[in-house]
N, C-alpha and C. Protein backbone atom coordinates (compact mmCIF):
# COMPACT_ATOMS: atom_id res chain seq x y z
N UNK A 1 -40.08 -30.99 3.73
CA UNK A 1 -38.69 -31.42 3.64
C UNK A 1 -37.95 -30.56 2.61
N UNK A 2 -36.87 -29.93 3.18
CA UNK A 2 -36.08 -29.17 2.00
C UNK A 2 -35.12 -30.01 0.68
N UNK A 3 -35.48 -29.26 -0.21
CA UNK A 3 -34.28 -30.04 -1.67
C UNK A 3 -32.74 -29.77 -1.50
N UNK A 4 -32.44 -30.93 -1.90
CA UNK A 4 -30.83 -30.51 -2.05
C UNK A 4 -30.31 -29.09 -2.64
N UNK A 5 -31.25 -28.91 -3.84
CA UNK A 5 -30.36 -27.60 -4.03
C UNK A 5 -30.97 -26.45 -3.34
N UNK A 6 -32.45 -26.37 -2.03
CA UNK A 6 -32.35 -25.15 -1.52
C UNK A 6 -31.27 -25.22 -0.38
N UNK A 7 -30.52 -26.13 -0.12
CA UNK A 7 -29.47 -26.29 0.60
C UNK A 7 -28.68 -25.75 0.36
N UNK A 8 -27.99 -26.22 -0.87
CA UNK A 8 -26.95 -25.74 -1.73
C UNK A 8 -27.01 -23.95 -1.88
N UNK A 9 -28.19 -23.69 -2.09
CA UNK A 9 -28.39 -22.21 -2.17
C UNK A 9 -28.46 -21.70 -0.80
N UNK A 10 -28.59 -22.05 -0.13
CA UNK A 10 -28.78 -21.70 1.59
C UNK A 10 -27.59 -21.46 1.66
N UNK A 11 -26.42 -22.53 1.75
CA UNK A 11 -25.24 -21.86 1.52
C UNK A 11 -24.35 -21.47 0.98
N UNK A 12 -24.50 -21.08 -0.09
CA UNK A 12 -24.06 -19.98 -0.93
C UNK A 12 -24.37 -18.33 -0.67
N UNK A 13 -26.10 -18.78 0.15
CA UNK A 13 -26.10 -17.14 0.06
C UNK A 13 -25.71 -16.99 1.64
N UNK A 14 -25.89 -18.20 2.59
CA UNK A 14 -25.44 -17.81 3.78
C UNK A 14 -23.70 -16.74 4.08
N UNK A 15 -23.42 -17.88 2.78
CA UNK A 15 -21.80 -17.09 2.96
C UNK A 15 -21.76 -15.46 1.80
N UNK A 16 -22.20 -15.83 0.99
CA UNK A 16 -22.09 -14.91 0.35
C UNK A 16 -23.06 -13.20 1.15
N UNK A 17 -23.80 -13.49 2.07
CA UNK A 17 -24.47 -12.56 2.43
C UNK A 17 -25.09 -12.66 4.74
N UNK A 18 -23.92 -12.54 4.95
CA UNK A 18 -23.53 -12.53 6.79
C UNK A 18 -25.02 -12.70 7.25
N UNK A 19 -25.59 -11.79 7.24
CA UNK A 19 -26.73 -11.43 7.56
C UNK A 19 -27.95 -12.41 7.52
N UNK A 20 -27.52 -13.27 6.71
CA UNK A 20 -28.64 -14.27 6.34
C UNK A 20 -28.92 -15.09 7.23
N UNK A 21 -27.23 -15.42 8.16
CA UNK A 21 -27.63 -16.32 9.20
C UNK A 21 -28.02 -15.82 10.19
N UNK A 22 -28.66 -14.68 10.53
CA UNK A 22 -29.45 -13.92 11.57
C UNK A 22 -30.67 -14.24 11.19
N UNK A 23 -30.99 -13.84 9.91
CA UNK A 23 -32.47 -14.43 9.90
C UNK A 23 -33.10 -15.21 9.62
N UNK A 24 -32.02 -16.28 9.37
CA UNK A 24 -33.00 -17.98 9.16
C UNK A 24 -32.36 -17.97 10.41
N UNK A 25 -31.92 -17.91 11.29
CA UNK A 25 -31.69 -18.56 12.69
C UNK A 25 -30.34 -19.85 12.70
N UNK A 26 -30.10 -20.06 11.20
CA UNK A 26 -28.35 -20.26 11.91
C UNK A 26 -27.61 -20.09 12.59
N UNK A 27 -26.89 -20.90 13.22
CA UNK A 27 -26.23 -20.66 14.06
C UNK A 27 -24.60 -19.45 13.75
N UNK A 28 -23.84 -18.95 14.49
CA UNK A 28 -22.91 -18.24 13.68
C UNK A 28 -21.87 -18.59 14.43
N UNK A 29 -21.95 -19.19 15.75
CA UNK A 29 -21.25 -20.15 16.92
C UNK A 29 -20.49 -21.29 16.34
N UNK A 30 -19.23 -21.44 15.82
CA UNK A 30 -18.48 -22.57 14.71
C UNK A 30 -18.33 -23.97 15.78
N UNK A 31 -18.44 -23.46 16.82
CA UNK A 31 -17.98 -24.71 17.86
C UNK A 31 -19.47 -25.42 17.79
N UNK A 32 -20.62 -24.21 18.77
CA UNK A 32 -21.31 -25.28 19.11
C UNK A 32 -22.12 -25.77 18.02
N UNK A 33 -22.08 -25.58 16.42
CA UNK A 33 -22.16 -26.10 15.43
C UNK A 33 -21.73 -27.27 15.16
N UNK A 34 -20.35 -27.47 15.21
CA UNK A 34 -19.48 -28.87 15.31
C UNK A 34 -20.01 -29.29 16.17
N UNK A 35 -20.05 -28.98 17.39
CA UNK A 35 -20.75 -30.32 18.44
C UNK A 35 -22.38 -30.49 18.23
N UNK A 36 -22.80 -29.55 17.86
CA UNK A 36 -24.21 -30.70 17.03
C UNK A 36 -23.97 -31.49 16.04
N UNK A 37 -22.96 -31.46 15.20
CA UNK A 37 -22.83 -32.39 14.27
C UNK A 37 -22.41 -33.45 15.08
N UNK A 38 -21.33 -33.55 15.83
CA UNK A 38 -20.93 -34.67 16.47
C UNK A 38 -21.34 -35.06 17.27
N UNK A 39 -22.76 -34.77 17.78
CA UNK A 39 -23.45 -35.70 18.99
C UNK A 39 -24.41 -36.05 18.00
N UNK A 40 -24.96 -35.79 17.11
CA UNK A 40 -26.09 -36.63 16.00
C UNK A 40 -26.11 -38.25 16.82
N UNK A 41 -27.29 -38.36 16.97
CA UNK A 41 -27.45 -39.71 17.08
C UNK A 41 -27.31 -40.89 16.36
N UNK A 42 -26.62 -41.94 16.83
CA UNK A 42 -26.25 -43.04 15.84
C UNK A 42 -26.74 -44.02 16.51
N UNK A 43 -27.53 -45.30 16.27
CA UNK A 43 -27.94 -46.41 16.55
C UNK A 43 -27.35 -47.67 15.75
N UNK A 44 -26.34 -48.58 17.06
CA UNK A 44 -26.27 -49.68 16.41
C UNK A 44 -24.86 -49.28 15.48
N UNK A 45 -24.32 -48.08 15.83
CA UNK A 45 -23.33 -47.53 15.37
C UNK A 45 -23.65 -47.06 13.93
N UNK A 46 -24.56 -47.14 13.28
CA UNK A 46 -25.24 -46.70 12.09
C UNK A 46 -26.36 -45.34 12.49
N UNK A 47 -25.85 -44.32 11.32
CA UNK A 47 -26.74 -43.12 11.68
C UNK A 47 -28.33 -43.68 11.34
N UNK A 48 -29.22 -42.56 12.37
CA UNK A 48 -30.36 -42.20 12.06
C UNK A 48 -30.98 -42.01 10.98
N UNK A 49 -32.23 -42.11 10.30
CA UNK A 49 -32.33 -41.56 9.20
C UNK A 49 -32.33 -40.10 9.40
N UNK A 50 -32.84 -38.96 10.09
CA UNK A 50 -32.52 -37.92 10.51
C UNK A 50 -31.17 -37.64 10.71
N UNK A 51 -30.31 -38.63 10.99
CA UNK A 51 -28.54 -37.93 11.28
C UNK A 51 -28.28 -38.07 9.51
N UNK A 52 -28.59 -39.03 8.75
CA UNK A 52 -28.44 -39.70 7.45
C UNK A 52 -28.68 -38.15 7.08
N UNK A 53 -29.88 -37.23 7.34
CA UNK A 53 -30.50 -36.24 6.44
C UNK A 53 -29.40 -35.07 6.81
N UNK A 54 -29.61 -34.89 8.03
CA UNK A 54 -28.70 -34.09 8.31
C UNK A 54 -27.04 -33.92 8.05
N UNK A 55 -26.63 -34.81 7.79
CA UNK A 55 -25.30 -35.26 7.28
C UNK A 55 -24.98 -34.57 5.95
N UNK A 56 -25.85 -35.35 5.32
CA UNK A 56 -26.12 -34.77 4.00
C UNK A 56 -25.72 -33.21 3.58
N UNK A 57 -27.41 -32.34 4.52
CA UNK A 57 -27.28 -31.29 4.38
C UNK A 57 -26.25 -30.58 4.83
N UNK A 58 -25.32 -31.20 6.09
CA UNK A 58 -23.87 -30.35 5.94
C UNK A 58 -23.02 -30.64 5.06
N UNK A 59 -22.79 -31.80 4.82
CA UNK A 59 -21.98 -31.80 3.64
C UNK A 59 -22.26 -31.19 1.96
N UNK A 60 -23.54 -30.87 1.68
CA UNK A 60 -24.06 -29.89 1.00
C UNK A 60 -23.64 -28.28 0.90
N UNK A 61 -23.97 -28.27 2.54
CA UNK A 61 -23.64 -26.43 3.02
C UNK A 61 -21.78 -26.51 2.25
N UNK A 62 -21.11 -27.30 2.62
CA UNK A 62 -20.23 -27.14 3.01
C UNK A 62 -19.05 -26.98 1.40
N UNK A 63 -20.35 -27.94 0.43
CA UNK A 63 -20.05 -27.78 -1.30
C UNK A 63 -20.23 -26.68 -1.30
N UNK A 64 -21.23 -25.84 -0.91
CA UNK A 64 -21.66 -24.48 -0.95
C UNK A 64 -20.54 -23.24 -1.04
N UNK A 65 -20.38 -23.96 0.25
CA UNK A 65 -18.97 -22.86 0.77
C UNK A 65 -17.89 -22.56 0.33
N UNK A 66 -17.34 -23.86 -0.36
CA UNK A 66 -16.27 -24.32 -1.12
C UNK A 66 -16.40 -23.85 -2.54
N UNK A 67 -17.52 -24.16 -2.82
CA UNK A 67 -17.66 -23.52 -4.71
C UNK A 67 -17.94 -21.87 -4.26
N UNK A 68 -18.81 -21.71 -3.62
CA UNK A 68 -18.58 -19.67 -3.73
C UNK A 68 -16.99 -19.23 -3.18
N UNK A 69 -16.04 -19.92 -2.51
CA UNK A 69 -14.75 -19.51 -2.34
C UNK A 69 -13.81 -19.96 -3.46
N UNK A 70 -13.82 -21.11 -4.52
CA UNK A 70 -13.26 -20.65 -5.46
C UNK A 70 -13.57 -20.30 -6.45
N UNK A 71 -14.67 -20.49 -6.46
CA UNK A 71 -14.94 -18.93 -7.32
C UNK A 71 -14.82 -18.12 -7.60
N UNK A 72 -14.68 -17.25 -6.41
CA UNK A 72 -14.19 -15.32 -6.08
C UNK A 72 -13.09 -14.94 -7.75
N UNK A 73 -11.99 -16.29 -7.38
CA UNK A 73 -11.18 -15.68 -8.32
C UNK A 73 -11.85 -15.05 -10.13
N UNK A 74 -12.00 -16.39 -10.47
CA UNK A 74 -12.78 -15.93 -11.64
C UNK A 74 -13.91 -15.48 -11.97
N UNK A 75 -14.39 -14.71 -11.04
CA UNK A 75 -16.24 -14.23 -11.09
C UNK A 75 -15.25 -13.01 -11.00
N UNK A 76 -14.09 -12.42 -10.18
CA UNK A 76 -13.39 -11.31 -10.29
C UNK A 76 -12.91 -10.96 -11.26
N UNK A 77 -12.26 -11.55 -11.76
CA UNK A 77 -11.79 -11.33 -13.24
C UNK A 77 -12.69 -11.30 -14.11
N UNK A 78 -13.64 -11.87 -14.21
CA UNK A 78 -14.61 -11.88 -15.56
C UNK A 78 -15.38 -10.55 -14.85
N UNK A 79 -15.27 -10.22 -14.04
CA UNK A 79 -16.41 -8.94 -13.77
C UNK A 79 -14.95 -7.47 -14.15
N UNK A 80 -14.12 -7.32 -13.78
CA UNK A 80 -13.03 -6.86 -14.47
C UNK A 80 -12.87 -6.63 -15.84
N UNK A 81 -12.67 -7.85 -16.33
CA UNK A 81 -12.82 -8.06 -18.07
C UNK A 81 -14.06 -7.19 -18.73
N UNK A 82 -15.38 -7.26 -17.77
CA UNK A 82 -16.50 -6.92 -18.69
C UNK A 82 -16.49 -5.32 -18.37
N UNK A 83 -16.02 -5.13 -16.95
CA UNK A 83 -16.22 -3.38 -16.78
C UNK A 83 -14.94 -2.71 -17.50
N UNK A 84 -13.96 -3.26 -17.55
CA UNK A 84 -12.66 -2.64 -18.91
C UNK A 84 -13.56 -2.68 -20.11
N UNK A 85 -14.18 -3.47 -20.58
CA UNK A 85 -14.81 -3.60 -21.98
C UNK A 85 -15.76 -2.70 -22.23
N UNK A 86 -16.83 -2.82 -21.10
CA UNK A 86 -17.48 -1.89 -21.00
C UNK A 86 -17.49 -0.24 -21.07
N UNK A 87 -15.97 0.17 -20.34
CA UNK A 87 -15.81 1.55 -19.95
C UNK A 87 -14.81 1.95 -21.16
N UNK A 88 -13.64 0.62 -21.71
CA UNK A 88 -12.74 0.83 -22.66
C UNK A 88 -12.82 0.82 -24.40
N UNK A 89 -13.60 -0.87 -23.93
CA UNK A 89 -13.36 -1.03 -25.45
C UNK A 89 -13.35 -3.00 -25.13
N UNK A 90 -13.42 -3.76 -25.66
CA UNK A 90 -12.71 -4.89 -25.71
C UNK A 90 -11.67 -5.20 -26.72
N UNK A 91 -10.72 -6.53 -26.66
CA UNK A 91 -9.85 -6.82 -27.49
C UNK A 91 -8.91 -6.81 -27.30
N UNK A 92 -7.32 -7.37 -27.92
CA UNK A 92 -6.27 -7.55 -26.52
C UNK A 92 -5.40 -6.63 -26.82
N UNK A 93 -6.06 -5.29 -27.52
CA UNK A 93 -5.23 -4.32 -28.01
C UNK A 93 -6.08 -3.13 -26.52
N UNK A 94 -6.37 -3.86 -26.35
CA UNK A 94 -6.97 -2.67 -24.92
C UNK A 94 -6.82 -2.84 -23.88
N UNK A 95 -5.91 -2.07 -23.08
CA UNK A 95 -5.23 -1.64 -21.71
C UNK A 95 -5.53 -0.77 -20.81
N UNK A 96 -6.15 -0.60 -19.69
CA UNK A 96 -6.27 0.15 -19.33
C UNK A 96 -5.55 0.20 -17.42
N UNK A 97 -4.77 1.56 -17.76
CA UNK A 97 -3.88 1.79 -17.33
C UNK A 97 -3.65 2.74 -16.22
N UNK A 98 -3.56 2.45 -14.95
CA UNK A 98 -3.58 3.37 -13.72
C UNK A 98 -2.93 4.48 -14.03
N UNK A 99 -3.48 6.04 -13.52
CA UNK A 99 -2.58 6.63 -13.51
C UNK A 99 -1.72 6.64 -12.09
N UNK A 100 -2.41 6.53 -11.16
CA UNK A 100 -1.65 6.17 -10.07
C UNK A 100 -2.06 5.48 -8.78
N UNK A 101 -0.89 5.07 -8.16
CA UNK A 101 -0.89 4.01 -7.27
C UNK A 101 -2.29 3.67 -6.49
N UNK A 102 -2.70 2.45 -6.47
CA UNK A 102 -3.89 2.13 -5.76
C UNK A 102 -3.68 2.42 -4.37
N UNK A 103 -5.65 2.81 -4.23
CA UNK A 103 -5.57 3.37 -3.10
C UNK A 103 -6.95 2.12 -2.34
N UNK A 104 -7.10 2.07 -1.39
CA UNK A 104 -7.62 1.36 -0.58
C UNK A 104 -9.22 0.99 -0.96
N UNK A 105 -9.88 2.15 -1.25
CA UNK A 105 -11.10 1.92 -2.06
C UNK A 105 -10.93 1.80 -3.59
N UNK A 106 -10.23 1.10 -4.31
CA UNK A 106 -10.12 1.30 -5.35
C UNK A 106 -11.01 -0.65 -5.73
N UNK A 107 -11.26 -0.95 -6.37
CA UNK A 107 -12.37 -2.18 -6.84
C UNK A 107 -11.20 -3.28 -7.40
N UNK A 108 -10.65 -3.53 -7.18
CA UNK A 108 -9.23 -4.61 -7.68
C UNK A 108 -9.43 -5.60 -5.88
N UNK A 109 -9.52 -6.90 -6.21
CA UNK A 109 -9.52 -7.60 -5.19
C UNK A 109 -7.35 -7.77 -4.80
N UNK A 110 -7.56 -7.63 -3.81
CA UNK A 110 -6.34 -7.91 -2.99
C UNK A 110 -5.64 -6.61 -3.43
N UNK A 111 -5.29 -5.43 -4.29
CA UNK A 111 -4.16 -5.04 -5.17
C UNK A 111 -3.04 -4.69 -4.36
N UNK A 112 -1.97 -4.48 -4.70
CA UNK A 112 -0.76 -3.71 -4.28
C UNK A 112 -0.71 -2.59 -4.57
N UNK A 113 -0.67 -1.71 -3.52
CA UNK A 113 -0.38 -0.25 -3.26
C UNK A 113 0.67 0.59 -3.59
N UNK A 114 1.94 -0.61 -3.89
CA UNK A 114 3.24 0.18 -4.40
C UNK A 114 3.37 -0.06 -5.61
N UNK A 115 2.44 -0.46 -7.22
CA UNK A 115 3.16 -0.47 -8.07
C UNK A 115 1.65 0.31 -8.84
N UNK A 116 2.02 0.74 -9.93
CA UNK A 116 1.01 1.21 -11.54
C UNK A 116 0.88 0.51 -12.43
N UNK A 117 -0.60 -0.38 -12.10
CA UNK A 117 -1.39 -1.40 -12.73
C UNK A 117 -1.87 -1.17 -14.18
N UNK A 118 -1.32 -1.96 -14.95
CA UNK A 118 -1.75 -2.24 -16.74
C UNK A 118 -2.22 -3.17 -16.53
N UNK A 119 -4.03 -3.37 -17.13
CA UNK A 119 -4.71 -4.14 -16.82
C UNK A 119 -5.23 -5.11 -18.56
N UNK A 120 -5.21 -5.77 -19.07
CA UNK A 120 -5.75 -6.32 -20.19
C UNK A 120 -5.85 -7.70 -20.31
N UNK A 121 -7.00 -8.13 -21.29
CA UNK A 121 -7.55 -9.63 -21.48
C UNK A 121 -6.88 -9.79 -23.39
N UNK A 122 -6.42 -10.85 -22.95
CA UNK A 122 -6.77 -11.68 -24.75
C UNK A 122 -7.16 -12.79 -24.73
N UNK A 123 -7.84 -13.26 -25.65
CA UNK A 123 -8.22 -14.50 -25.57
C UNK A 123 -7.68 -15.15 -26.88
N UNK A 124 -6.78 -16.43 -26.47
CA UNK A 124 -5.93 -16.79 -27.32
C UNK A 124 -7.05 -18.07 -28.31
N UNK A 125 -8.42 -18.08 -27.02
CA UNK A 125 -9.05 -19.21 -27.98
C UNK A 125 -9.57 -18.56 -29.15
N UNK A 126 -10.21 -17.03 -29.00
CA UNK A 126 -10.67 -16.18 -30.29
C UNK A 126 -9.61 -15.51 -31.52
N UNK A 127 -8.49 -14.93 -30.39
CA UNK A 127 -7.66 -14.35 -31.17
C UNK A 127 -6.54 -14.97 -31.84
N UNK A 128 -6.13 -16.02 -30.99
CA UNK A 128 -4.85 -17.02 -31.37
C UNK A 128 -3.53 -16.92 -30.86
N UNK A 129 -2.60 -17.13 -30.91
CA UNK A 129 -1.52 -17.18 -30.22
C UNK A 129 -0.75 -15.68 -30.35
N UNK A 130 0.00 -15.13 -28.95
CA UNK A 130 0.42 -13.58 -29.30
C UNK A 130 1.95 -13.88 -29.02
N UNK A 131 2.45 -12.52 -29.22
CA UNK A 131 3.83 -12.40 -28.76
C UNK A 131 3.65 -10.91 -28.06
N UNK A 132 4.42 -10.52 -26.65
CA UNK A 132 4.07 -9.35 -26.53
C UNK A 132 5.54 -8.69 -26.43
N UNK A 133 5.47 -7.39 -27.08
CA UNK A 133 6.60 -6.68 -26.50
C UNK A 133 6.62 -5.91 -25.87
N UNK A 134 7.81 -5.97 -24.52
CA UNK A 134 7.40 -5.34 -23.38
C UNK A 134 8.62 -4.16 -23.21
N UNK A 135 8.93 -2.85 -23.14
CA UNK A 135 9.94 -1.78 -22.98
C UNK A 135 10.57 -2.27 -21.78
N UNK A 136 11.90 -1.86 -21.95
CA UNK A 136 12.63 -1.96 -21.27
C UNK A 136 12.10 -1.74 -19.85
N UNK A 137 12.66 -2.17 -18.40
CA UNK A 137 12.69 -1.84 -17.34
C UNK A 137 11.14 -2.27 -16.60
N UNK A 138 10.77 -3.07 -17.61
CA UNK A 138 8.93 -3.05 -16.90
C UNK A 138 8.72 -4.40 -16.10
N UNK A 139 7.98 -4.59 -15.14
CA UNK A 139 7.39 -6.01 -14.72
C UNK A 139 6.37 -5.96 -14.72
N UNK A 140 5.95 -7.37 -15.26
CA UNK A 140 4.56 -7.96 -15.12
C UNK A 140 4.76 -8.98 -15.86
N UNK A 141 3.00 -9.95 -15.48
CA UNK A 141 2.72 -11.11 -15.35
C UNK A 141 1.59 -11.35 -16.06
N UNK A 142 1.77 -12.92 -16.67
CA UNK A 142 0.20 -13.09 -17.10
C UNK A 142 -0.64 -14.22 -16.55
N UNK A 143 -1.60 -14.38 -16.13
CA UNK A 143 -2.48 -14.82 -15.06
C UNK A 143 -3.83 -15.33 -15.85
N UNK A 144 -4.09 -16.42 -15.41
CA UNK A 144 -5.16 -16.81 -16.29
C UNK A 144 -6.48 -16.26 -15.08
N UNK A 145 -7.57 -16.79 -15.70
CA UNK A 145 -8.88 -16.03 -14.57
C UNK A 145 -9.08 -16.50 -13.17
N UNK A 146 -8.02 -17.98 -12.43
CA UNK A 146 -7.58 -18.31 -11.46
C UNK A 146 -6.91 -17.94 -10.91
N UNK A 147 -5.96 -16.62 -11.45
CA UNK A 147 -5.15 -16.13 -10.93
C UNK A 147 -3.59 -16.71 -10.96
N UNK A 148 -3.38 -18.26 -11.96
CA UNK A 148 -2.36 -18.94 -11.83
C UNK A 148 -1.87 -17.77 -12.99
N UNK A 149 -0.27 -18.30 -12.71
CA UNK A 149 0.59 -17.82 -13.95
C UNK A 149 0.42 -18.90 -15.22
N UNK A 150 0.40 -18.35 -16.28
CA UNK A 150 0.36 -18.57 -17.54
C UNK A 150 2.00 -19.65 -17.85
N UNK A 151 2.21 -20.81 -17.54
CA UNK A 151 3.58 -21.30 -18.51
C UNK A 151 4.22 -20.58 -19.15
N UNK A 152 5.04 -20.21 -19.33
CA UNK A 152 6.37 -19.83 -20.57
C UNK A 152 7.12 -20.88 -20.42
N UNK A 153 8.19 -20.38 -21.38
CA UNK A 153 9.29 -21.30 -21.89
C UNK A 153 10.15 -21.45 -20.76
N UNK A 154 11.44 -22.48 -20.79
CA UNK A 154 12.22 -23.18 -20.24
C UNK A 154 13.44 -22.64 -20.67
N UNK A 155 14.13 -21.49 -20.12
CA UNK A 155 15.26 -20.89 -21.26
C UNK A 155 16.75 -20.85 -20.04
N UNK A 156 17.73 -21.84 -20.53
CA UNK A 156 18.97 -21.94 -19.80
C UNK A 156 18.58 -22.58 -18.60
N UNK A 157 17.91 -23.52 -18.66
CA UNK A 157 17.69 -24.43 -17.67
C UNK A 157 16.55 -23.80 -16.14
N UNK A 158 15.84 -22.35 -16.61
CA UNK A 158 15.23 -21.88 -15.52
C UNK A 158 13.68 -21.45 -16.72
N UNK A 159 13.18 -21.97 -15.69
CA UNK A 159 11.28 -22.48 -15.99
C UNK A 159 10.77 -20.81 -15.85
N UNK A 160 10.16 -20.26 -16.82
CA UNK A 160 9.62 -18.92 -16.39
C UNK A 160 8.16 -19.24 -16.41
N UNK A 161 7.36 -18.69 -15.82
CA UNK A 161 5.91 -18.65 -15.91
C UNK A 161 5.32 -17.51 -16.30
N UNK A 162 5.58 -16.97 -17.08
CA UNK A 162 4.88 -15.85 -18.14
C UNK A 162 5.28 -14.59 -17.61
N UNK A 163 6.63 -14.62 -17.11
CA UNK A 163 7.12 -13.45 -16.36
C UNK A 163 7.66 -12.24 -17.79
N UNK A 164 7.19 -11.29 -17.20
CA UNK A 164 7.59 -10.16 -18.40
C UNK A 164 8.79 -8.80 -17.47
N UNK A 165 9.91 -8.74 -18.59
CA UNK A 165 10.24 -7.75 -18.52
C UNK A 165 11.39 -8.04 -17.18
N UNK A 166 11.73 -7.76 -15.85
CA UNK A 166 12.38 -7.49 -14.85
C UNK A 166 13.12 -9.50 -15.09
N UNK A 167 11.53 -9.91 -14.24
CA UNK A 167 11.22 -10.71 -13.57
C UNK A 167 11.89 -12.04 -14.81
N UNK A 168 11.37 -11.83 -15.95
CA UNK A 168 11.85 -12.52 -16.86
C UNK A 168 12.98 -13.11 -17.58
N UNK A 169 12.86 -13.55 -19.11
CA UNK A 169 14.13 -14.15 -19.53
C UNK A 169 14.82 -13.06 -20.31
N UNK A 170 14.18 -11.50 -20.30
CA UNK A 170 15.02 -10.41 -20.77
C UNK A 170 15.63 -9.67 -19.85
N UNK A 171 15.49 -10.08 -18.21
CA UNK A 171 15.92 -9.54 -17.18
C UNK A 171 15.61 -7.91 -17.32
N UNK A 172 14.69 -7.61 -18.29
CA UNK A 172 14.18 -6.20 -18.21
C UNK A 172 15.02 -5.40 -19.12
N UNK A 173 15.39 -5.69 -20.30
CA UNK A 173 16.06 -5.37 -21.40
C UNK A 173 15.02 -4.72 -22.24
N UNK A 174 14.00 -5.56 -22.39
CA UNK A 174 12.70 -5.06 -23.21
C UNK A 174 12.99 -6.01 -24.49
């Protein structure tokens, strides 16, 4: 009988690695998957102990699936953070800075192709609270390791979320 967590790891690596469901013999068919779940036998309108097990283990796979997809975001960023540190330097005095526009193989999940990426971490729990100053004419954003925007202030009745520079409450004044 398998454990909950070689389940749990079944799918994690199922998703995290295609191939896997070729060779445990998963199915890769999404339909006729669902319709084995939904013909499971029920007696008495109460599952099987076998539908009971099986139940389980999809709803297991399916934690699986769900925690390695939000994940991505911050396993990206912290793998980011450590290869800047690694190749740069760490500390939130370290930037490292495209010279030009991303190109398709470049290691940045999702990036945009039309702008020149300044990339840096601070950590306000080590370092403490910053102020940044940004030159005239620039945009950008600050993003926690979810990828959300960072809060800012509330200035003339319009909510900014850590918008710098253009986008912001200096309208790109600097």
């Amino acid at each position: 009988m398998k454990s909950r967590t070689s389940t749990f790891i079944a799918g994690v690596a199922a998703i995290a690695a295609p191939q896997a469901c070729a060779a445990t013999g998963t199915t890769t068919d999404a339909v006729s998957h669902a319709e084995s779940v939904a013909r499971l036998p029920f007696e008495a309108d109460y599952p099987t102990p076998e539908t009971t097990w099986t139940l389980d283990d999809e709803l297991f796979y399916q934690r699986a699936v769900q925690t390695y997809l939000w994940a991505l975001p911050a396993v990206n960023m912290f793998a980011m953070k450590e290869g800047q540190a690694r190749t740069f330097g760490e500390g939130y005095e370290v930037m490292a800075i495209f010279e030009q526009r991303l190109k398709p193989n470049t290691l940045i999940t999702t990036p945009n192709s039309d702008v020149i990426y300044g990339i840096g971490f601070l950590d306000v729990g080590r370092d403490g609270p910053m102020v940044i100053e940004a030159p005239p004419m620039m945009q950008a954003l600050i993003d926690d390791f979810w990828h959300r925007p960072i809060e800012g202030p509330e200035i003339d009745g319009v909510k900014y979320l850590a918008d710098i520079g253009l986008p912001g409450p200096d309208k790109g004044k600097g």
